[in-house]
N, C-alpha and C. Protein backbone atom coordinates (compact mmCIF):
# COMPACT_ATOMS: atom_id res chain seq x y z
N UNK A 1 128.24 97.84 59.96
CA UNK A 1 127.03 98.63 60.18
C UNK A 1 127.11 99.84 59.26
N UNK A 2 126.35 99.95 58.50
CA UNK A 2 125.98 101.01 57.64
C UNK A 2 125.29 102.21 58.18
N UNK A 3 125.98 103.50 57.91
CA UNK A 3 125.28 104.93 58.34
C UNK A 3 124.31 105.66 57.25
N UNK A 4 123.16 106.34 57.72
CA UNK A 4 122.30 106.81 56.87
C UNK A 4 122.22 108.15 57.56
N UNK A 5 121.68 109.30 56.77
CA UNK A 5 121.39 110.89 57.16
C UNK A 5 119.86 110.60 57.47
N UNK A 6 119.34 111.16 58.16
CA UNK A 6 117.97 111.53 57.86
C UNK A 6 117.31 113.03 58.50
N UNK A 7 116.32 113.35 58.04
CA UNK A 7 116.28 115.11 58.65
C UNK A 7 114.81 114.50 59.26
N UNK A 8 114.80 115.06 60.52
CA UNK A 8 114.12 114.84 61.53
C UNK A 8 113.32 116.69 62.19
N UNK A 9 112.04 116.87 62.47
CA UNK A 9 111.72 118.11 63.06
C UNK A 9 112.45 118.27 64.60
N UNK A 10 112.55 119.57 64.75
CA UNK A 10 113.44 119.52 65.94
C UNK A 10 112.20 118.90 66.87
N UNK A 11 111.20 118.91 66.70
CA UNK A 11 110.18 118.58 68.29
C UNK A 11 111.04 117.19 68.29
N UNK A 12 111.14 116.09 67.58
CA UNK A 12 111.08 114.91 67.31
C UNK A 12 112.48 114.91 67.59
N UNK A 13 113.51 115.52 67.58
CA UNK A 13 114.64 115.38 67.67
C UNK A 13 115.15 115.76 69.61
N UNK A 14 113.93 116.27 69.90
CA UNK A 14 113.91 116.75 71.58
C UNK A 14 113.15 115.42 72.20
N UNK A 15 112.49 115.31 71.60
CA UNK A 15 111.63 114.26 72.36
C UNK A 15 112.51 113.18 72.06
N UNK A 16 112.93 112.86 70.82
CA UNK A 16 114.34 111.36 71.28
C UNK A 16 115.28 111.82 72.13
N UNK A 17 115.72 113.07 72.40
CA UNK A 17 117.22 112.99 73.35
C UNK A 17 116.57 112.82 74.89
N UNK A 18 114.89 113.23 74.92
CA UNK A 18 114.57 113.32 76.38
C UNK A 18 114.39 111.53 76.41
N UNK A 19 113.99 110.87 75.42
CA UNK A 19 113.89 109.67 76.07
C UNK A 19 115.42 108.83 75.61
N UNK A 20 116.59 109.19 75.00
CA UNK A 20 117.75 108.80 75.46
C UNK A 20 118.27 109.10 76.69
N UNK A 21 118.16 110.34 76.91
CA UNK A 21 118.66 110.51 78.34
C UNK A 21 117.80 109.81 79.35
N UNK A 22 116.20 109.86 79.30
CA UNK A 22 115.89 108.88 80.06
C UNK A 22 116.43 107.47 80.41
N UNK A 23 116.91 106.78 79.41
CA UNK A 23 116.85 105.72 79.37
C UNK A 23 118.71 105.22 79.35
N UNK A 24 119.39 106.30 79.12
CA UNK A 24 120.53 106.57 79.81
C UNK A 24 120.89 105.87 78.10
N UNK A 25 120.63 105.78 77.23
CA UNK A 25 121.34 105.46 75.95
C UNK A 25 121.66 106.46 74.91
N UNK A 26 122.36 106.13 74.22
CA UNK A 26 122.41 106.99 72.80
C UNK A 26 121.38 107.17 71.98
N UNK A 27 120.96 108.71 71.17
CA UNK A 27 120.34 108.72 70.12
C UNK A 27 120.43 107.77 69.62
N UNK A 28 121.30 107.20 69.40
CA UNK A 28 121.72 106.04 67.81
C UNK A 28 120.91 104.89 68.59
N UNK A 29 120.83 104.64 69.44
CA UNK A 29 120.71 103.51 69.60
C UNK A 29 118.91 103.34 70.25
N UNK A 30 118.70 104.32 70.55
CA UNK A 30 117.05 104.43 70.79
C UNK A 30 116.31 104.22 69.53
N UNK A 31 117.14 105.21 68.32
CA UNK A 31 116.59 105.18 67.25
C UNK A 31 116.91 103.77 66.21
N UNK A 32 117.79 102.90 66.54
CA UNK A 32 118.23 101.39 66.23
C UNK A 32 116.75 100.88 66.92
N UNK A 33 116.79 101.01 68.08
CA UNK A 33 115.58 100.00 68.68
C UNK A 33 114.06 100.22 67.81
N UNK A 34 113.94 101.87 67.45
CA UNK A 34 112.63 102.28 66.94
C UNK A 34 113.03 101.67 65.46
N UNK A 35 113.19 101.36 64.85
CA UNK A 35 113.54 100.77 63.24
C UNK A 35 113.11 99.26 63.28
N UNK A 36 113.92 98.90 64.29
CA UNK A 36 113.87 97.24 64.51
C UNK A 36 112.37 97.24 64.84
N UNK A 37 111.54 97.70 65.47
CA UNK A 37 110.36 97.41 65.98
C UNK A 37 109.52 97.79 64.99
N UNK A 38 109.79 99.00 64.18
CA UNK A 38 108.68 99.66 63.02
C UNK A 38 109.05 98.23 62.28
N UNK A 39 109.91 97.63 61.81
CA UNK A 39 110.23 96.57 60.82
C UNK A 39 109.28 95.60 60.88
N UNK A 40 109.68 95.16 62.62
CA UNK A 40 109.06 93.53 62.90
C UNK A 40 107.43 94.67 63.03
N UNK A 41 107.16 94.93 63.07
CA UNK A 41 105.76 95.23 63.19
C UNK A 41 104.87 95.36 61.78
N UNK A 42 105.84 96.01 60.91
CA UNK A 42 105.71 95.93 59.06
C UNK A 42 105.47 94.19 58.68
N UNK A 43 106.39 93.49 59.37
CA UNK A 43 106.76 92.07 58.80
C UNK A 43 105.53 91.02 59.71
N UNK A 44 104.63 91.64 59.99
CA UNK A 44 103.65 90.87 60.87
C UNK A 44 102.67 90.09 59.36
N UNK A 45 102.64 90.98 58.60
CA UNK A 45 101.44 90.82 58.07
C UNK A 45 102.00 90.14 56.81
N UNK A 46 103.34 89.87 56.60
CA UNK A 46 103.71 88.97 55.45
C UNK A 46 103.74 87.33 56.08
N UNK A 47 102.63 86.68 55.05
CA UNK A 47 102.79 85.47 54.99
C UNK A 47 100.84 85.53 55.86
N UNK A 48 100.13 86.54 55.30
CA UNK A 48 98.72 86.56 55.97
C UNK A 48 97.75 85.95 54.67
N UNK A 49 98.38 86.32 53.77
CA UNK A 49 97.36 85.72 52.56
C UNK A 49 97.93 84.29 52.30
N UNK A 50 98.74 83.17 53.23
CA UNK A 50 98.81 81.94 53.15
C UNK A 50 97.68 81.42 54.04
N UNK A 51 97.45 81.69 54.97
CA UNK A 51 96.72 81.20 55.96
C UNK A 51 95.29 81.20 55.35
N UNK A 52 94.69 79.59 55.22
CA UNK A 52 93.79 78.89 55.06
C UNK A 52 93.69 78.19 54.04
N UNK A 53 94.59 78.39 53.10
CA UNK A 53 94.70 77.41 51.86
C UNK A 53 94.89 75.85 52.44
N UNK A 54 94.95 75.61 53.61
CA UNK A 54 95.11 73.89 53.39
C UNK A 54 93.28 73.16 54.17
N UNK A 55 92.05 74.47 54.28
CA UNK A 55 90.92 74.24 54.49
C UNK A 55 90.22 73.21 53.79
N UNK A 56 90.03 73.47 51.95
CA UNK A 56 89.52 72.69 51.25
C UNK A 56 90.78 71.35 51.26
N UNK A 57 91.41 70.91 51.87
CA UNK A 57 92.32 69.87 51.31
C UNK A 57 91.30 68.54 52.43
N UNK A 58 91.56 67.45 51.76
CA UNK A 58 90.87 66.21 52.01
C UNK A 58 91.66 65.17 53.17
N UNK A 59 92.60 65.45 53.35
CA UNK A 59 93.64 65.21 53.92
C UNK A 59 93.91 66.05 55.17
N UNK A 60 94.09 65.02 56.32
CA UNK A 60 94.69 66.19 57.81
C UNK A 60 96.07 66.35 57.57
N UNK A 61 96.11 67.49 57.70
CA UNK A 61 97.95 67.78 57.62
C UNK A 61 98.86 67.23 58.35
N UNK A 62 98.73 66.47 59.40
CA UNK A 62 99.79 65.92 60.14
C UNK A 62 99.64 64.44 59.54
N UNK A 63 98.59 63.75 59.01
CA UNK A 63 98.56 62.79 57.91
C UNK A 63 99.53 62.57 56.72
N UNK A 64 99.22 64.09 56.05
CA UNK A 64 100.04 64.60 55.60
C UNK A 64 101.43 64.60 55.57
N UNK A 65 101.52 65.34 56.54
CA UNK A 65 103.09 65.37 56.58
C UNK A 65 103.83 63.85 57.39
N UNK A 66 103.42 62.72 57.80
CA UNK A 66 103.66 61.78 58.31
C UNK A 66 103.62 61.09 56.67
N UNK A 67 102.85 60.80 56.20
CA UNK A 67 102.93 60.40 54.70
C UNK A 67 103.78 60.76 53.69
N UNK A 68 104.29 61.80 53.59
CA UNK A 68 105.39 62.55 52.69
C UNK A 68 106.54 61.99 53.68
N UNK A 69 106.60 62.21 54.63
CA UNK A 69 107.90 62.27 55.91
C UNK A 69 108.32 60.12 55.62
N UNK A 70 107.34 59.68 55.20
CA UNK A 70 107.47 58.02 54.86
C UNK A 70 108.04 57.24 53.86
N UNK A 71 107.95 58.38 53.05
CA UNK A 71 108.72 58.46 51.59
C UNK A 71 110.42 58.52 51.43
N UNK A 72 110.70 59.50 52.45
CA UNK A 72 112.26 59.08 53.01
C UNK A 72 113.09 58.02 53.39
C-alpha cells in the first residue's frame, strides 16, 4: 500500500474525524472508503459511448454469438 500527502481545509479535516469517530474507524480508512467510491463513481461512465453500436447490425446478437461460438 502506497502513502500519499494531501493538504486538506481544517473544516474538512473536522468533519472527517467527526465521522471517523462516528463510525468508530480511522481517518485513513474513512478516507480509503471516500476514494474507492469517488473512483467507481468516475468509472460509471467509461464504456457509455459503446452502447448502441450493435442497433444497425442485421443480425440478433445471441445469433450471433451462437454462430461465432460454432466455429470452435
Amino acid at each position: 500500500m502506497g502513502r500519499i500527502l494531501i493538504d486538506l481545509p481544517d473544516t474538512q479535516i473536522e468533519e472527517l474525524a467527526a465521522i471517523a469517530e462516528a463510525e468508530h474507524r480511522s481517518r485513513a480508512a474513512v478516507i480509503r472508503d471516500a476514494v474507492k467510491t469517488y473512483i467507481s463513481q468516475r468509472n460509471l461512465g467509461l464504456g457509455a459511448d459503446v452502447f448502441g453500436l450493435w442497433k444497425d447490425k442485421k443480425i440478433d446478437g445471441v445469433e450471433y454469438q451462437l454462430e461465432r461460438r460454432s466455429e470452435w
